[in-house]
Structure formats: structure tokens, C-alpha cells
Protein backbone atom coordinates (compact mmCIF):
# COMPACT_ATOMS: atom_id res chain seq x y z
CA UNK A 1 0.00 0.00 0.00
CA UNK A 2 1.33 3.15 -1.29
CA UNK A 3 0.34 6.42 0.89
CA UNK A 4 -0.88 5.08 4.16
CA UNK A 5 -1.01 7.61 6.59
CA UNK A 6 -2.34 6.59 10.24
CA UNK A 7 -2.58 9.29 13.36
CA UNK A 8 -2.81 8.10 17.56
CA UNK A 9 -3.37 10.52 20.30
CA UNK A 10 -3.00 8.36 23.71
CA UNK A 11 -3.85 10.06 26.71
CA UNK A 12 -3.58 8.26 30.38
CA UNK A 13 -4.99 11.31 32.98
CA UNK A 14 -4.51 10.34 36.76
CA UNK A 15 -6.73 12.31 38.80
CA UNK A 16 -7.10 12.73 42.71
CA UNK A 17 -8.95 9.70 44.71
CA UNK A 18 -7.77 6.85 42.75
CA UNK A 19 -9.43 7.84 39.80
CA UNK A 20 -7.86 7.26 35.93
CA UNK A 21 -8.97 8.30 32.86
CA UNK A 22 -7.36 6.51 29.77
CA UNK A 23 -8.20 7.44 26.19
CA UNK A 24 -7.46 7.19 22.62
CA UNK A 25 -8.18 8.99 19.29
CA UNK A 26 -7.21 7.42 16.12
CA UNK A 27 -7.38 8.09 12.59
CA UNK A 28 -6.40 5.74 9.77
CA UNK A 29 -6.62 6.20 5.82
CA UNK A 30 -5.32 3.63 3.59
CA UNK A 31 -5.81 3.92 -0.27
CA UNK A 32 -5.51 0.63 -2.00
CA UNK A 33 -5.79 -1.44 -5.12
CA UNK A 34 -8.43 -4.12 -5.90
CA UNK A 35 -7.67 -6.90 -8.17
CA UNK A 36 -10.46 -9.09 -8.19
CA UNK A 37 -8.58 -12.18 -6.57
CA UNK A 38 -11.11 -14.32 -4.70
CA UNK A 39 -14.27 -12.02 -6.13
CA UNK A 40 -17.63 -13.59 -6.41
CA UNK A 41 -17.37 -11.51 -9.55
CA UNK A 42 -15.19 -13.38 -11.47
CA UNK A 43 -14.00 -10.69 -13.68
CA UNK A 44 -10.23 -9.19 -13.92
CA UNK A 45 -11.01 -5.64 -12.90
CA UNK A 46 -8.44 -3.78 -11.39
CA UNK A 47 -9.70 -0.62 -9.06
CA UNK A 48 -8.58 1.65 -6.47
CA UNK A 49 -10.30 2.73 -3.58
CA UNK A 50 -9.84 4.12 -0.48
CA UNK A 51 -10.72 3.37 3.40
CA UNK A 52 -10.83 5.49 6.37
CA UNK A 53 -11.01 4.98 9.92
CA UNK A 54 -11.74 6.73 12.47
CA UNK A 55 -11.61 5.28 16.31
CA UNK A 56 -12.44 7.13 19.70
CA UNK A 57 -11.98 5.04 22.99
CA UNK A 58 -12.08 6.25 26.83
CA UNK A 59 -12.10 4.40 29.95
CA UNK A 60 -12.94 5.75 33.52
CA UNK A 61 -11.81 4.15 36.50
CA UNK A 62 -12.34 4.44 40.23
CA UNK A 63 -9.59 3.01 42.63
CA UNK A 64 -11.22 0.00 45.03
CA UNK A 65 -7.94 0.06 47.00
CA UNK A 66 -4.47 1.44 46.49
CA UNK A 67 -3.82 -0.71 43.58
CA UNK A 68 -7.18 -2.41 42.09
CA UNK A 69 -9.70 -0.42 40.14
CA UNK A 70 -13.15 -0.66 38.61
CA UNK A 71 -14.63 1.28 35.70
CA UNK A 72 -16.59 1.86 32.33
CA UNK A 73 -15.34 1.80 28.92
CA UNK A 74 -16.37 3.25 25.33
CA UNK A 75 -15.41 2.13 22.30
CA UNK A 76 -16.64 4.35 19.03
CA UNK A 77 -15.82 3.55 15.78
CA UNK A 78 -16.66 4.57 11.66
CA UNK A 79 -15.30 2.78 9.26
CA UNK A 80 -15.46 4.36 5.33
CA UNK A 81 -14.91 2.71 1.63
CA UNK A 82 -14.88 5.21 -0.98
CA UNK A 83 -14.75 5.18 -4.32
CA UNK A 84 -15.72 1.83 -4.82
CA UNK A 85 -17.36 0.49 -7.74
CA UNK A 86 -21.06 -0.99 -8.01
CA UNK A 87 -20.00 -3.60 -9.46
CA UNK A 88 -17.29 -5.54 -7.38
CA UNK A 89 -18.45 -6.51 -3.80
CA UNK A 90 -15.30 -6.04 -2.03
CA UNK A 91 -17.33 -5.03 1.49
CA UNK A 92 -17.40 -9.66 2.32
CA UNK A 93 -13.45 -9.48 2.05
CA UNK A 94 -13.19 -7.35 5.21
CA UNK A 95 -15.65 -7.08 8.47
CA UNK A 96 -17.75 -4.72 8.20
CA UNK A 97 -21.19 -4.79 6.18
CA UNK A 98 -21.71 -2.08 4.21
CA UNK A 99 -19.66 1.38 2.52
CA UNK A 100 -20.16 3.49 6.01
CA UNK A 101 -19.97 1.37 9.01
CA UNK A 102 -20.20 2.26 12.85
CA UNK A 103 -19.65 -0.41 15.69
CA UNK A 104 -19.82 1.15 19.36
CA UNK A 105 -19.62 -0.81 22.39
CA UNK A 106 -19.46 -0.16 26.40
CA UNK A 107 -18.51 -2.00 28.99
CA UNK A 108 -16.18 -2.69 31.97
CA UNK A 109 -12.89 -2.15 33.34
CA UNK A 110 -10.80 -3.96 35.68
CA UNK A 111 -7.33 -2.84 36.10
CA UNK A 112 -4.15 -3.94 38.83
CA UNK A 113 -1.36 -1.41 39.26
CA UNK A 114 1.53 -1.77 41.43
CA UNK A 115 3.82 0.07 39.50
CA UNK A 116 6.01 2.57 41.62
CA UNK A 117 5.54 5.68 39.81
CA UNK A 118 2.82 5.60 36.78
CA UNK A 119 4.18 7.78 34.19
CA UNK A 120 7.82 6.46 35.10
CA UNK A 121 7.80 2.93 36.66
CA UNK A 122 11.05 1.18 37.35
CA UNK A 123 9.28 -1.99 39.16
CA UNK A 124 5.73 -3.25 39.51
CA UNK A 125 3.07 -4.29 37.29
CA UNK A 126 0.56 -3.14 35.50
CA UNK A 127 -2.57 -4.96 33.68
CA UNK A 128 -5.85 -3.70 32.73
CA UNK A 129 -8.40 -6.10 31.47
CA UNK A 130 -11.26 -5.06 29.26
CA UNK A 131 -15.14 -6.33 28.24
CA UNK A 132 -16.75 -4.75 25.70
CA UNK A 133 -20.48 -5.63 24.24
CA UNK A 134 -21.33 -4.07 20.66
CA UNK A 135 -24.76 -3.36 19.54
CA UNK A 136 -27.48 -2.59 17.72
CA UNK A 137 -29.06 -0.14 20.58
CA UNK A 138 -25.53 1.86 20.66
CA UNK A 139 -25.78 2.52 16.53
CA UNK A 140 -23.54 -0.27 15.48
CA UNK A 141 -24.49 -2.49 12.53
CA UNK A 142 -23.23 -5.67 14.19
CA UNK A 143 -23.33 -6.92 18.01
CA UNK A 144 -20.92 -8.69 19.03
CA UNK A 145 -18.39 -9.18 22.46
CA UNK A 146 -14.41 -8.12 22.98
CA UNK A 147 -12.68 -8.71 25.48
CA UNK A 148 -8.75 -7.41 25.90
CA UNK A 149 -6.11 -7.41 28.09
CA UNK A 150 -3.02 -5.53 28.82
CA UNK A 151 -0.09 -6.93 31.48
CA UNK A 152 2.98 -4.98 31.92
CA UNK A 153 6.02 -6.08 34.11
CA UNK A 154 8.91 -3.62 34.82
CA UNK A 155 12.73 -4.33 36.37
CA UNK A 156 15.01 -2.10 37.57
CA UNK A 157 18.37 -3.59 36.67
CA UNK A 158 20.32 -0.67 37.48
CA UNK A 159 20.43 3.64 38.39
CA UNK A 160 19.38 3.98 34.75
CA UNK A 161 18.71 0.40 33.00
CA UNK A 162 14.86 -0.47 33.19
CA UNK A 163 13.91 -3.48 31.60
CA UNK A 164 9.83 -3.74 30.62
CA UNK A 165 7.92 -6.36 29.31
CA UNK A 166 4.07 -6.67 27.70
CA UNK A 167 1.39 -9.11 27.26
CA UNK A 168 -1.39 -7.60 25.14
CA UNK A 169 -4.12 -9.53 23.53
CA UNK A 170 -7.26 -8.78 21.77
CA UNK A 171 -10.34 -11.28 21.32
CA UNK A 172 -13.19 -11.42 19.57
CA UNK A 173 -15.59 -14.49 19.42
CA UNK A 174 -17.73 -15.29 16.43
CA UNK A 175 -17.79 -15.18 12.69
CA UNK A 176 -19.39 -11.93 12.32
């Protein structure tokens, strides 16, 4: 793909009482080529079209004890093809349904975070687990369930050397 361009704004905010808020913007644009490989339509043509993404997610948490927390999630998203002929159905070849998609979910947070300093750890861990429904009543065009998860482990092996590891992992059950 020629021209890709893809934008992330992360934001963690820590806030007074054990409360977090953790968010992310995202916008993705990826203009591509078609070539008919594995088309119900079994002709040769050769098109190019273009997808956009955009993707908003927040999560707000609320501190149990010192180092477990609760919270809600959102998950927003529009998806875009443009340009794309009538007659090549590309839309089966990828997940979502139609031209102009949305799929928004909420759910729940459960995070663990015994990290020494958040914005600077040198020992501790961190892992925050997500479930996320999708639906119909939230202006999606599918429903469906997510779950992820996030574990972080840090070392201090020295004044300066900090060695960090993650786990993350993204699921989604079913075929549509």
C-alpha cells in the first residue's frame, strides 16, 4: 500500500482519589488497489479505492484500593470505503457490512497497578483487562463481544537500565 497515513493521540490522565482516565483517538486512511482475486465476480477488474477509519476510545476508573480499580469503557468507531465500484463486492473481504460502518460498544474495566511511579515505573506491574459488548441499541451495525487485556512487568536492573515487558491480547468471538 502506497500512501498510508495513520494518526494516535494516547492520553492516560490520573486524577485525585484513585481515579484514571485513559483514552485514545485514532485516525487511519489507507488507499488501496483491488484486483479481483477471490471475487464472487469473477472478472479481472483492477480498481482503487480508499478506506478510512476513524476510532475514539475512553475508559474511567475508580480506585477500590491502592492498587485495584473498577470502571466503564467506550469504544466508538466509523469505518469508510470510498470510491468503490457498483460492481465488485469487495465489502465480504473485510468485516464490516456495508460502505459506512459504525460499531460502538461499552462496557467494563478492571485494572491492577503496582507500579512505583505511573508515568515512570522502574518496578511493579501493570494490567488492565477489558469487556466490551457491541450493539445494535448503541448505533452499530453488528453486536458482538471483545474482550482485551493488557499486562505490563517492569525491572530495575540498574540507576538507569529499566527493563519492561508486555502481554497484550485482543479477542473477539464469532464469525461476524
Amino acid at each position: 500500500t502506497n500512501g498510508m497515513f495513520e494518526v494516535q493521540c494516547d492520553a492516560d490522565i490520573y486524577l485525585s482519589h484513585q481515579q484514571s482516565v485513559v483514552a485514545k483517538a485514532e485516525f487511519y486512511y489507507q488507499p488501496d488497489k483491488y484486483y479481483g482475486i477471490a471475487s464472487r465476480d469473477k472478472g479481472n477488474e483492477i480498481f482503487d479505492y480508499n478506506y478510512y477509519s476513524y476510532v475514539l476510545t475512553a475508559d474511567y476508573c475508580k480506585g477500590l484500593t491502592d492498587k485495584f480499580s473498577i470502571g466503564l469503557n467506550t469504544d466508538i468507531n466509523y469505518h469508510r470505503f470510498q470510491s468503490l465500484p457498483d460492481t465488485v463486492d469487495i465489502l465480504y473481504l473485510v468485516e464490516i457490512k456495508s460502505a459506512e460502518d459504525w460499531c460502538n460498544g461499552v462496557g467494563f474495566t478492571i485494572s491492577y497497578d503496582s507500579r512505583d511511579d505511573a508515568l515512570n515505573p522502574r518496578n511493579g506491574w501493570y494490567s488492565r483487562l477489558w469487556f466490551t459488548g457491541y450493539g445494535r441499541v448503541l448505533g452499530s451495525q453488528q453486536s458482538f463481544f471483545k474482550s482485551k487485556m493488557d499486562i505490563r512487568h517492569y525491572w530495575s536492573l540498574g540507576q538507569d537500565v529499566i527493563l519492561a515487558a508486555q502481554l497484550y491480547a485482543d479477542y473477539t468471538p464469532g464469525d461476524n
